[in-house]
Structures are given as structure tokens and as C-alpha cells.
PDB file of N, CA and C in Angstrom:
ATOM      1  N   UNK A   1    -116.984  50.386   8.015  1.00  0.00           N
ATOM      2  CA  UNK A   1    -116.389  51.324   7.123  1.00  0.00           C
ATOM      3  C   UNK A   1    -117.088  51.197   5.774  1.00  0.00           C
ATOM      4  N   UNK A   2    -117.611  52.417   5.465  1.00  0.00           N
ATOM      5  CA  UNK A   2    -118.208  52.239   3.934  1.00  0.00           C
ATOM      6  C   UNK A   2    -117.043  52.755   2.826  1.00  0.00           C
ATOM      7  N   UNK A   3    -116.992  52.216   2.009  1.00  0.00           N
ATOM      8  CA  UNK A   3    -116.335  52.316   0.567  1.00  0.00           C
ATOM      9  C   UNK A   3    -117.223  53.426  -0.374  1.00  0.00           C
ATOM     10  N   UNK A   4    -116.783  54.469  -0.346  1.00  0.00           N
ATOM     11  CA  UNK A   4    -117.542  55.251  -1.488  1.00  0.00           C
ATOM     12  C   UNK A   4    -116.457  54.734  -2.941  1.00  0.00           C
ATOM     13  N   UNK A   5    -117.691  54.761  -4.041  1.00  0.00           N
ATOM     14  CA  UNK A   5    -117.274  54.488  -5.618  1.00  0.00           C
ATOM     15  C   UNK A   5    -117.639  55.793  -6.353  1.00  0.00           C
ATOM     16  N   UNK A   6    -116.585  56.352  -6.753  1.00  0.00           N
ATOM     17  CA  UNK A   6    -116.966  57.455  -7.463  1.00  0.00           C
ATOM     18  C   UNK A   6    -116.314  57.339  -8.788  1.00  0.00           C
ATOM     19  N   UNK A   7    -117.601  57.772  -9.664  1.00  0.00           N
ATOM     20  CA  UNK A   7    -117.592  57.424 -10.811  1.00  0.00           C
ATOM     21  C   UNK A   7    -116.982  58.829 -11.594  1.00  0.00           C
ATOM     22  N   UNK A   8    -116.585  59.324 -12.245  1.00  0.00           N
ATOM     23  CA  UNK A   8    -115.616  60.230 -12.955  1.00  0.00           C
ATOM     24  C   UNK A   8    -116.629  60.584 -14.343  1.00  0.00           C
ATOM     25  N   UNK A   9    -117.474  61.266 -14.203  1.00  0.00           N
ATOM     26  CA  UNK A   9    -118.192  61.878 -15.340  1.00  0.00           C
ATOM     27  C   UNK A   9    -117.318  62.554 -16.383  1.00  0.00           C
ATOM     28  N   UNK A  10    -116.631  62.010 -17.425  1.00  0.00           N
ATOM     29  CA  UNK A  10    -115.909  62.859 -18.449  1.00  0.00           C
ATOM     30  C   UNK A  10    -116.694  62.967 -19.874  1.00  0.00           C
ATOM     31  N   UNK A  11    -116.445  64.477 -19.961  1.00  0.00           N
ATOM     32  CA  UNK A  11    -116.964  64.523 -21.005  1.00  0.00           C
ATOM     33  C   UNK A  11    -116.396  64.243 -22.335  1.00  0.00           C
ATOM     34  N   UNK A  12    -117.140  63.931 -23.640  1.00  0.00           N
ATOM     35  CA  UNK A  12    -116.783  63.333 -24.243  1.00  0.00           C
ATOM     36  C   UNK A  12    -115.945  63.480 -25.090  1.00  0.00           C
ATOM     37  N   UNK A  13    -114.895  62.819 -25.254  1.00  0.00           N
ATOM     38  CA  UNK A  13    -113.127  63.332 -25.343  1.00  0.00           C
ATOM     39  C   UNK A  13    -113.249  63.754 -27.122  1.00  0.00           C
ATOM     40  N   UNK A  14    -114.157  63.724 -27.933  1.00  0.00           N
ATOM     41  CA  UNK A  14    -114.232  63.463 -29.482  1.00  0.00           C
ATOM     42  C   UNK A  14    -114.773  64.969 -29.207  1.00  0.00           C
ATOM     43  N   UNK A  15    -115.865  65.532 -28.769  1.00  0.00           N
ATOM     44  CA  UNK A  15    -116.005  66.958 -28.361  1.00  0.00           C
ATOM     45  C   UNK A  15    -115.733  67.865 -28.032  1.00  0.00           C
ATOM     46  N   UNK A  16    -114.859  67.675 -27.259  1.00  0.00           N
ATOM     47  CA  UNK A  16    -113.868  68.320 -26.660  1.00  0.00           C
ATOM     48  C   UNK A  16    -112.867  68.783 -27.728  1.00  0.00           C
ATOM     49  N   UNK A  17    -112.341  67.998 -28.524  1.00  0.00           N
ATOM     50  CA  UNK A  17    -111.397  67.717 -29.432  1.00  0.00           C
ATOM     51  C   UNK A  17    -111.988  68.463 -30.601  1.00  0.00           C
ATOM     52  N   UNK A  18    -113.123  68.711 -30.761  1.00  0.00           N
ATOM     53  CA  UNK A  18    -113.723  69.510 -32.226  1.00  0.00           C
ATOM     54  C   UNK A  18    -113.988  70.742 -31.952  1.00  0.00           C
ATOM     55  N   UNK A  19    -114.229  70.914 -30.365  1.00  0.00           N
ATOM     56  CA  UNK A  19    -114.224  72.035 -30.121  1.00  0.00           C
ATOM     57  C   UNK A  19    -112.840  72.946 -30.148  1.00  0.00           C
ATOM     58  N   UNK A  20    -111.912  72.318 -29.855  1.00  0.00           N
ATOM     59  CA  UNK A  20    -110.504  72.789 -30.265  1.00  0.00           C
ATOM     60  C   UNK A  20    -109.983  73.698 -31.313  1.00  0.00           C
ATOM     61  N   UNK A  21    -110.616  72.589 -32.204  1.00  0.00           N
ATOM     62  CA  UNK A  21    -109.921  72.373 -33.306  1.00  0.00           C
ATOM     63  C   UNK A  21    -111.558  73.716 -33.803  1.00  0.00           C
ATOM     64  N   UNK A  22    -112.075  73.704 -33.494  1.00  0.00           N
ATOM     65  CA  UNK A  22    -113.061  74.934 -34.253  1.00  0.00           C
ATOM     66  C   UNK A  22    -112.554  76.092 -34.035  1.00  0.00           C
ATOM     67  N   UNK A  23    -111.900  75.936 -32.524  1.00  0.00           N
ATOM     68  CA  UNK A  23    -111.483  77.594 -32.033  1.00  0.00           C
ATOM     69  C   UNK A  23    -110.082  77.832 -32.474  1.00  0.00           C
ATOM     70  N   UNK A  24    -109.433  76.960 -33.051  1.00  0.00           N
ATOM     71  CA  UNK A  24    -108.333  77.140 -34.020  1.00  0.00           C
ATOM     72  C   UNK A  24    -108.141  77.615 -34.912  1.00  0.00           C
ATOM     73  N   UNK A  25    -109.538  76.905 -35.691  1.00  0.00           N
ATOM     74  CA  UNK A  25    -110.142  77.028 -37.088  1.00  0.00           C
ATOM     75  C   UNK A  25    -110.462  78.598 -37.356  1.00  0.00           C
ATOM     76  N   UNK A  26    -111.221  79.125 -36.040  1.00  0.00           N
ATOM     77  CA  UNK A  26    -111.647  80.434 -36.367  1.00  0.00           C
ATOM     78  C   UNK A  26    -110.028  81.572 -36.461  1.00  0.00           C
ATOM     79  N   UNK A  27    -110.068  80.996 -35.023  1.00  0.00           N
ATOM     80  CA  UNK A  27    -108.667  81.656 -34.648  1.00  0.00           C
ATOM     81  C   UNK A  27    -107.858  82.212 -36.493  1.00  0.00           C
ATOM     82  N   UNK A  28    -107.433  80.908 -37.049  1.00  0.00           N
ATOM     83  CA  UNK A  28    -106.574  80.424 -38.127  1.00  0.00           C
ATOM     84  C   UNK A  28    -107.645  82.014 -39.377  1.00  0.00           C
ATOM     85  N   UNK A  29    -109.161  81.430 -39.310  1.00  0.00           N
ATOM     86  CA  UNK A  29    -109.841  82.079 -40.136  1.00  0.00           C
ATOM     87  C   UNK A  29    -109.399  84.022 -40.282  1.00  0.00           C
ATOM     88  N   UNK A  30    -109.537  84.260 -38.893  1.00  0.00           N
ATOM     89  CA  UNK A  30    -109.491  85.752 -38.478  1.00  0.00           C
ATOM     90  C   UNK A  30    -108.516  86.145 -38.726  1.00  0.00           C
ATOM     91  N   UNK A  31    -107.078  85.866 -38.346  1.00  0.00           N
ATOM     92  CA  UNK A  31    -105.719  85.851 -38.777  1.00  0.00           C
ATOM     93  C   UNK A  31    -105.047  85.648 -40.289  1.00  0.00           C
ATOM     94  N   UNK A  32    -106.175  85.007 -41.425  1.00  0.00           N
ATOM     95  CA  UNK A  32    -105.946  84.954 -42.806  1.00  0.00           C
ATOM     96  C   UNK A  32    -106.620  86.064 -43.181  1.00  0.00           C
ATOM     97  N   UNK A  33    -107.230  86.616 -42.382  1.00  0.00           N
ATOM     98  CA  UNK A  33    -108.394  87.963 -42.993  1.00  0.00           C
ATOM     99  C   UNK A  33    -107.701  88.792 -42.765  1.00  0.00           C
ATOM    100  N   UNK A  34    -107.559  89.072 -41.339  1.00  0.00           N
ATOM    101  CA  UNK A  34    -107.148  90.490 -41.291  1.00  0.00           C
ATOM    102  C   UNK A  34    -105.858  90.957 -41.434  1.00  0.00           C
ATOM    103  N   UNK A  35    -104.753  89.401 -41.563  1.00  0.00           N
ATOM    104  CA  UNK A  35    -103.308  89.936 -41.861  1.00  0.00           C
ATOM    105  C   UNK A  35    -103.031  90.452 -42.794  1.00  0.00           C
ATOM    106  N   UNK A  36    -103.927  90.432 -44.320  1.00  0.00           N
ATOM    107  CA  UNK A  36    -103.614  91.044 -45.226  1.00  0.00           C
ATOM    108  C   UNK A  36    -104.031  92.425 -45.314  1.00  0.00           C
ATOM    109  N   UNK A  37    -105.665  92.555 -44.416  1.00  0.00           N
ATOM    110  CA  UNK A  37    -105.843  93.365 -44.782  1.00  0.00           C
ATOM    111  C   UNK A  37    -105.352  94.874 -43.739  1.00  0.00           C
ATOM    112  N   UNK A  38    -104.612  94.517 -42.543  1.00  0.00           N
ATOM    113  CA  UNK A  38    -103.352  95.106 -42.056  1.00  0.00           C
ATOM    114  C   UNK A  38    -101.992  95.678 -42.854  1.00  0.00           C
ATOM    115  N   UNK A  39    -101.711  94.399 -43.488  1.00  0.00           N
ATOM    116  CA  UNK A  39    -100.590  95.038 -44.464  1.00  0.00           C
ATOM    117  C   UNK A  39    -100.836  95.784 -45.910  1.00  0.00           C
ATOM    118  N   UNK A  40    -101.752  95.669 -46.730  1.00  0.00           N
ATOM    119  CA  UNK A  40    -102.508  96.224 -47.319  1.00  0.00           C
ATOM    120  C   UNK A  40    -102.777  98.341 -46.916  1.00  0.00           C
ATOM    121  N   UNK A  41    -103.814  97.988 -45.636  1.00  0.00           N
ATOM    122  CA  UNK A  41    -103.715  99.504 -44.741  1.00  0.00           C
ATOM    123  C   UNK A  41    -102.198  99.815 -44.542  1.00  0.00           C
ATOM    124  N   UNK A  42    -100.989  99.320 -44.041  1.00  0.00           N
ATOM    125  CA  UNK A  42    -100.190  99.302 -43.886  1.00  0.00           C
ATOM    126  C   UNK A  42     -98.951 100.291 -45.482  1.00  0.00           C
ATOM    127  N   UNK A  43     -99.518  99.285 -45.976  1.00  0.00           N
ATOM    128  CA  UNK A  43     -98.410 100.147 -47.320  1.00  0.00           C
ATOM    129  C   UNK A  43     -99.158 101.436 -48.726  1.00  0.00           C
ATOM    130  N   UNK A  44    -100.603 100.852 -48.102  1.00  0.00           N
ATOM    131  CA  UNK A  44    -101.314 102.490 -48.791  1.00  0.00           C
ATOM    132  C   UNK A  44    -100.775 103.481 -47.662  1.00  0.00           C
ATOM    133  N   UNK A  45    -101.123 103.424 -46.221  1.00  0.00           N
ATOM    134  CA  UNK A  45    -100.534 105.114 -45.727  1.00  0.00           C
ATOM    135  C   UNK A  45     -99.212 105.375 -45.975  1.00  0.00           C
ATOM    136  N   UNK A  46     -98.712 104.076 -46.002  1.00  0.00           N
ATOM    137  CA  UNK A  46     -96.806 104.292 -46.391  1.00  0.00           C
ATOM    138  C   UNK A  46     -96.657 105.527 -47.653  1.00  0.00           C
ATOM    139  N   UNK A  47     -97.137 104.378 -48.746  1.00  0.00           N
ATOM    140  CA  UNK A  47     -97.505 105.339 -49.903  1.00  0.00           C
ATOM    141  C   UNK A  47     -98.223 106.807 -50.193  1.00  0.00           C
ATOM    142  N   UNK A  48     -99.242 106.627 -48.939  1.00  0.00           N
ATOM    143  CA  UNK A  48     -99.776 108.472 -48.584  1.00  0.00           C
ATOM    144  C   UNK A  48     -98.626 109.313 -48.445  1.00  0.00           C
ATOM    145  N   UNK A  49     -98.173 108.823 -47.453  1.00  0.00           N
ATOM    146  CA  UNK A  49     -97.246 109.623 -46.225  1.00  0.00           C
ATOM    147  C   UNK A  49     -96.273 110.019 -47.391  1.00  0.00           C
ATOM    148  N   UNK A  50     -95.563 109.279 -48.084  1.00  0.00           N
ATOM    149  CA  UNK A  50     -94.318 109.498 -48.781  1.00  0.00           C
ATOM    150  C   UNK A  50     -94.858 110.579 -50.015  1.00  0.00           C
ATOM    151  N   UNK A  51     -95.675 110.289 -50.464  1.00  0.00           N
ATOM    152  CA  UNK A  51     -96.383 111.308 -51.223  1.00  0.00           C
ATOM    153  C   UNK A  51     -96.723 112.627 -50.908  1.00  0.00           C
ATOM    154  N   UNK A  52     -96.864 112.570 -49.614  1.00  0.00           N
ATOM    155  CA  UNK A  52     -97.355 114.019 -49.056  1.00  0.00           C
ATOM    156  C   UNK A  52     -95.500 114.700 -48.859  1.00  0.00           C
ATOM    157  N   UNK A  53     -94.948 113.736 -48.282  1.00  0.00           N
ATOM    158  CA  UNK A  53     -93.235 114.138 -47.751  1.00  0.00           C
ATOM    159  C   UNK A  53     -92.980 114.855 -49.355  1.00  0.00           C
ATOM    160  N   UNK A  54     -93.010 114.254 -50.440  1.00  0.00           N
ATOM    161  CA  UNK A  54     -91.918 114.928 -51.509  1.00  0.00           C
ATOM    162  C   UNK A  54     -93.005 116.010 -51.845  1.00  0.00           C
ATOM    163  N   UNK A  55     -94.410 116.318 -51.641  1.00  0.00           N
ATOM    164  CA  UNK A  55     -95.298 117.464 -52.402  1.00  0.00           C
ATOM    165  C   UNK A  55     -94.612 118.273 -51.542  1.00  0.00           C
ATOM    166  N   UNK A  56     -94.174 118.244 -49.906  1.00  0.00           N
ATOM    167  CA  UNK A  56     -94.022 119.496 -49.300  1.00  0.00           C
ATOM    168  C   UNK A  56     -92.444 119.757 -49.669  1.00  0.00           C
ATOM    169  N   UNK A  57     -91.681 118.852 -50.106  1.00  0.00           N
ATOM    170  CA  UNK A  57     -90.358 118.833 -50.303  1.00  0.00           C
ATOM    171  C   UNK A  57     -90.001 119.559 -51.518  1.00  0.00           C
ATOM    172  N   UNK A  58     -90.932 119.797 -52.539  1.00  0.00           N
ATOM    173  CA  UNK A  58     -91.211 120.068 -53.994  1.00  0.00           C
ATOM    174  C   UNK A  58     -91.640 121.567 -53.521  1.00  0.00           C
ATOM    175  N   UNK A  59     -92.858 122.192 -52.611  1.00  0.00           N
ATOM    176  CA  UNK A  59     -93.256 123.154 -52.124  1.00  0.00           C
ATOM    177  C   UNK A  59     -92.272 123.864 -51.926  1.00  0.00           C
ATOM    178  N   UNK A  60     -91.480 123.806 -50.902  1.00  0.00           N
ATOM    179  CA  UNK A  60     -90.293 124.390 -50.163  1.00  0.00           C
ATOM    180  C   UNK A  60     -88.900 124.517 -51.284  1.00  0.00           C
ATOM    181  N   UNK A  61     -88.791 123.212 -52.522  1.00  0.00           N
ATOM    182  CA  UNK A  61     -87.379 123.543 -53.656  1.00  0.00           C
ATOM    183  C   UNK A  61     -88.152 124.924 -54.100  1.00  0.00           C
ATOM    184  N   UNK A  62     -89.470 125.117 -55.008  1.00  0.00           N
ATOM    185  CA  UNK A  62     -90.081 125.823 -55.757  1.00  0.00           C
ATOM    186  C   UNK A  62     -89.809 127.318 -54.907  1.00  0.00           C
ATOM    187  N   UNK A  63     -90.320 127.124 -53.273  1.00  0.00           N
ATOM    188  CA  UNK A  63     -90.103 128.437 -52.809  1.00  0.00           C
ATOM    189  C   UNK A  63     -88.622 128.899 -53.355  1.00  0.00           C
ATOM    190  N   UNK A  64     -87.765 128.360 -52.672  1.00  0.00           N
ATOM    191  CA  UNK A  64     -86.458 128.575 -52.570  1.00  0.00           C
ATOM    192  C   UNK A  64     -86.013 129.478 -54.273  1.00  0.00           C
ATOM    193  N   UNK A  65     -86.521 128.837 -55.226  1.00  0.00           N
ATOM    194  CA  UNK A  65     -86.082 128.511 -56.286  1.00  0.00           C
ATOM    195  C   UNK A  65     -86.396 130.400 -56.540  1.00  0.00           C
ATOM    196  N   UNK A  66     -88.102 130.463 -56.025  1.00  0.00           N
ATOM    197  CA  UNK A  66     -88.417 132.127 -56.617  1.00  0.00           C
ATOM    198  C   UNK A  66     -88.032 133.138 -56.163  1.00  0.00           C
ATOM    199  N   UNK A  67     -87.107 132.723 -54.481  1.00  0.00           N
ATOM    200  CA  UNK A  67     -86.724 133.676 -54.038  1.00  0.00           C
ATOM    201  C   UNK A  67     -85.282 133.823 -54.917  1.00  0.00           C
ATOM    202  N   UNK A  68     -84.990 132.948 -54.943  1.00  0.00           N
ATOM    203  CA  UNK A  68     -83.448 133.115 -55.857  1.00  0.00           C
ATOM    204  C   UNK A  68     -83.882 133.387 -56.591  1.00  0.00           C
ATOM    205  N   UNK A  69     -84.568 133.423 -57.899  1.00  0.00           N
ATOM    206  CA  UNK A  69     -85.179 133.902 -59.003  1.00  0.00           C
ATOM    207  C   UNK A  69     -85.449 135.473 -59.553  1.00  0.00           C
ATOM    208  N   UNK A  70     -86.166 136.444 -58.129  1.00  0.00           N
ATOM    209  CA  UNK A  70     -86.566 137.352 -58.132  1.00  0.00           C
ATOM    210  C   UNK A  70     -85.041 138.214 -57.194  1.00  0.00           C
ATOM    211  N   UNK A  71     -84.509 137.807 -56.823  1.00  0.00           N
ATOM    212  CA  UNK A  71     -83.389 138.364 -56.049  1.00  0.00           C
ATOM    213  C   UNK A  71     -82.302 138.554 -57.415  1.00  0.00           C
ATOM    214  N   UNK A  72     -82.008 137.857 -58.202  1.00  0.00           N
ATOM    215  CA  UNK A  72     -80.877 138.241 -59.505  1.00  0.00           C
ATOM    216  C   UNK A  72     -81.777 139.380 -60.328  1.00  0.00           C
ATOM    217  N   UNK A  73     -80.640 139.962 -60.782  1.00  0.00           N
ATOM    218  CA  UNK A  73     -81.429 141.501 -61.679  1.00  0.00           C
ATOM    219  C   UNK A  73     -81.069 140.384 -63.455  1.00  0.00           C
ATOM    220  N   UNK A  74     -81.922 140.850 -64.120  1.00  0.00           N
ATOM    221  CA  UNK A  74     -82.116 139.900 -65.286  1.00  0.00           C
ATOM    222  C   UNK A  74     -81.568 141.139 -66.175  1.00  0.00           C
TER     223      UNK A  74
END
């Protein structure tokens, strides 16, 4: 009966470990970048949008306003 010895090639546990910690690092990096610049995009269209809502809201009082306007005899 032969005895096989098998030896366990591991790689090296300090490498492994930096490699981790790099893809964290980036991970961590990408996620400080672009979260702001998400919320940032985020509250300028807010600020579009709401801007455009009261110009057409302002459009439509003004209509209203000339039809009542021109409808009374002065």
C-alpha cells in the first residue's frame, strides 16, 4: 500500500487579504463619488421640475385671469 502526501499549495494569506481590502477600497472609492454626485443630479431636476410646475401654473392663473378680464364690460 502506498501512502500518497499531498501537500496543500495555499496561496499567500497576506495577498489575498490586500487584495480584499483593495476591492473594498475601490468599491468604498466609487460609492464616495458617485453618491453625491447622484444626489446632487437628484435635487437640480427636483428644482427643474418644480420650476417648470409653477411657470405652467402661473401660465394657466394669467389665462384664466384675461378671460375674466375681457368678459366684464369696464
Amino acid at each position: 500500500m502506498q501512502i500518497r502526501t499531498q501537500q496543500a499549495i495555499a496561496p499567500c494569506q497576506d495577498c489575498s487579504h490586500t487584495s480584499k481590502l483593495d476591492q473594498t477600497g475601490m468599491v468604498s472609492v466609487i460609492l464616495l463619488v458617485t453618491l453625491p454626485l447622484i444626489v446632487a443630479t437628484g435635487i437640480f431636476g427636483w428644482k427643474k421640475y418644480r420650476a417648470s410646475v409653477l411657470r405652467r401654473q402661473i401660465a394657466t392663473l394669467e389665462k384664466i385671469w384675461r378671460l375674466s378680464f375681457n368678459k366684464e364690460p369696464s
